[in-house]
Protein backbone atom coordinates (compact mmCIF):
# COMPACT_ATOMS: atom_id res chain seq x y z
CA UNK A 1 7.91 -0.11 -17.71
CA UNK A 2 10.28 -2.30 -16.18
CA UNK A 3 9.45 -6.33 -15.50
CA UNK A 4 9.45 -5.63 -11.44
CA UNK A 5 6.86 -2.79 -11.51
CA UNK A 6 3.54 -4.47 -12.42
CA UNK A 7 3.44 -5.55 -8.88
CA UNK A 8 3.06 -2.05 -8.18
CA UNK A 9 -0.73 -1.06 -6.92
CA UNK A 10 -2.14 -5.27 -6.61
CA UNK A 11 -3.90 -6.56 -4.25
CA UNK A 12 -2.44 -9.32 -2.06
CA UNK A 13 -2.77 -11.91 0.13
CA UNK A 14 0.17 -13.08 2.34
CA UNK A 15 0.34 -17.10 2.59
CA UNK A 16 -0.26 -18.89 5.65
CA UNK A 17 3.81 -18.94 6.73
CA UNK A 18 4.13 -15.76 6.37
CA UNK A 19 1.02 -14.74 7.63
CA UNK A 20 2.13 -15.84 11.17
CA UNK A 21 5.86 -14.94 10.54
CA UNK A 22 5.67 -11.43 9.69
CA UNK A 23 2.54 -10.53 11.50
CA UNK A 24 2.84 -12.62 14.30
CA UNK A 25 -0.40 -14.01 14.48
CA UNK A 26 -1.51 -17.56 14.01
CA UNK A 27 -1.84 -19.10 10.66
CA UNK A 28 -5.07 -19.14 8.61
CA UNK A 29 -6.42 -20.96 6.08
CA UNK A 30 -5.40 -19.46 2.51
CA UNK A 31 -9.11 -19.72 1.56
CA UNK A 32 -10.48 -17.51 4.23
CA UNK A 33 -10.91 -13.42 3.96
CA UNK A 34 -7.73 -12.34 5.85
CA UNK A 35 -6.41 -9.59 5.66
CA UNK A 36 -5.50 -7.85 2.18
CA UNK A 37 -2.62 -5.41 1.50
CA UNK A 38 -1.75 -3.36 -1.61
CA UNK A 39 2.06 -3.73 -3.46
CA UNK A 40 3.59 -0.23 -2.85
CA UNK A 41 7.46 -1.19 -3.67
CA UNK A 42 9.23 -3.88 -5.56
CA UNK A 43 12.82 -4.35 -3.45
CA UNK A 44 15.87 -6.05 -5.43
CA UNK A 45 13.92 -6.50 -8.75
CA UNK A 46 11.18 -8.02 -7.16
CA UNK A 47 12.52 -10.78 -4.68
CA UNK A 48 11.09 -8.90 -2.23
CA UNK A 49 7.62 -6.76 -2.29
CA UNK A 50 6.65 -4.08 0.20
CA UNK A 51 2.74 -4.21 1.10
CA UNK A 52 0.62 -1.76 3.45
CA UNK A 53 -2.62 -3.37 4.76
CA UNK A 54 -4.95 -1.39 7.21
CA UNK A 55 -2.50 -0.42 9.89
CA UNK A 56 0.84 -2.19 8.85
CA UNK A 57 3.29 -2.60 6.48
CA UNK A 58 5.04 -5.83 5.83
CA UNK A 59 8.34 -6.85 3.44
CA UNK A 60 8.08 -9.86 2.36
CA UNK A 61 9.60 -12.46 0.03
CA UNK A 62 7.31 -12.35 -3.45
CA UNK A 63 7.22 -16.18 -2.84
CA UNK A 64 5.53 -15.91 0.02
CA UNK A 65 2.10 -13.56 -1.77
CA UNK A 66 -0.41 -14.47 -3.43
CA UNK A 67 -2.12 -12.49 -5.96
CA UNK A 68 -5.72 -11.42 -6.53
C-alpha cells in the first residue's frame, strides 16, 4: 500500500478556514459537531484530499483536515 492511501475511507473534519472557504459558510468553532466527510481520493500524493460529506464534495489541501 502506498504512503498516500491510508487517507483513503477516514473520517474528517475540515478546519475552520476552510470550512468557510470551500463551503462558503461561516466559520465554526473546531470543537463543535460540524459537518463530517469521508477521504475518497488522495490527489498529488496526498497534498490534496478529496472528501464527500452528506450532499457535497470538497478538494481540499490535507493541511487544512483534521482527522478523527
Amino acid at each position: 500500500m502506498r504512503e498516500h492511501e491510508k487517507y483513503v475511507g477516514r473520517l474528517v473534519r475540515l478546519k475552520s478556514s476552510a470550512h468557510s472557504q470551500h463551503l462558503g459558510q461561516p466559520e465554526h468553532d473546531d470543537n463543535d459537531d460540524g459537518e463530517v466527510f469521508v477521504v475518497a481520493a488522495t490527489v498529488r500524493g496526498a497534498r490534496r484530499i478529496v472528501c464527500y460529506g452528506a450532499s457535497r464534495r470538497v478538494n481540499v489541501p490535507r493541511s487544512e483536515v483534521v482527522f478523527l
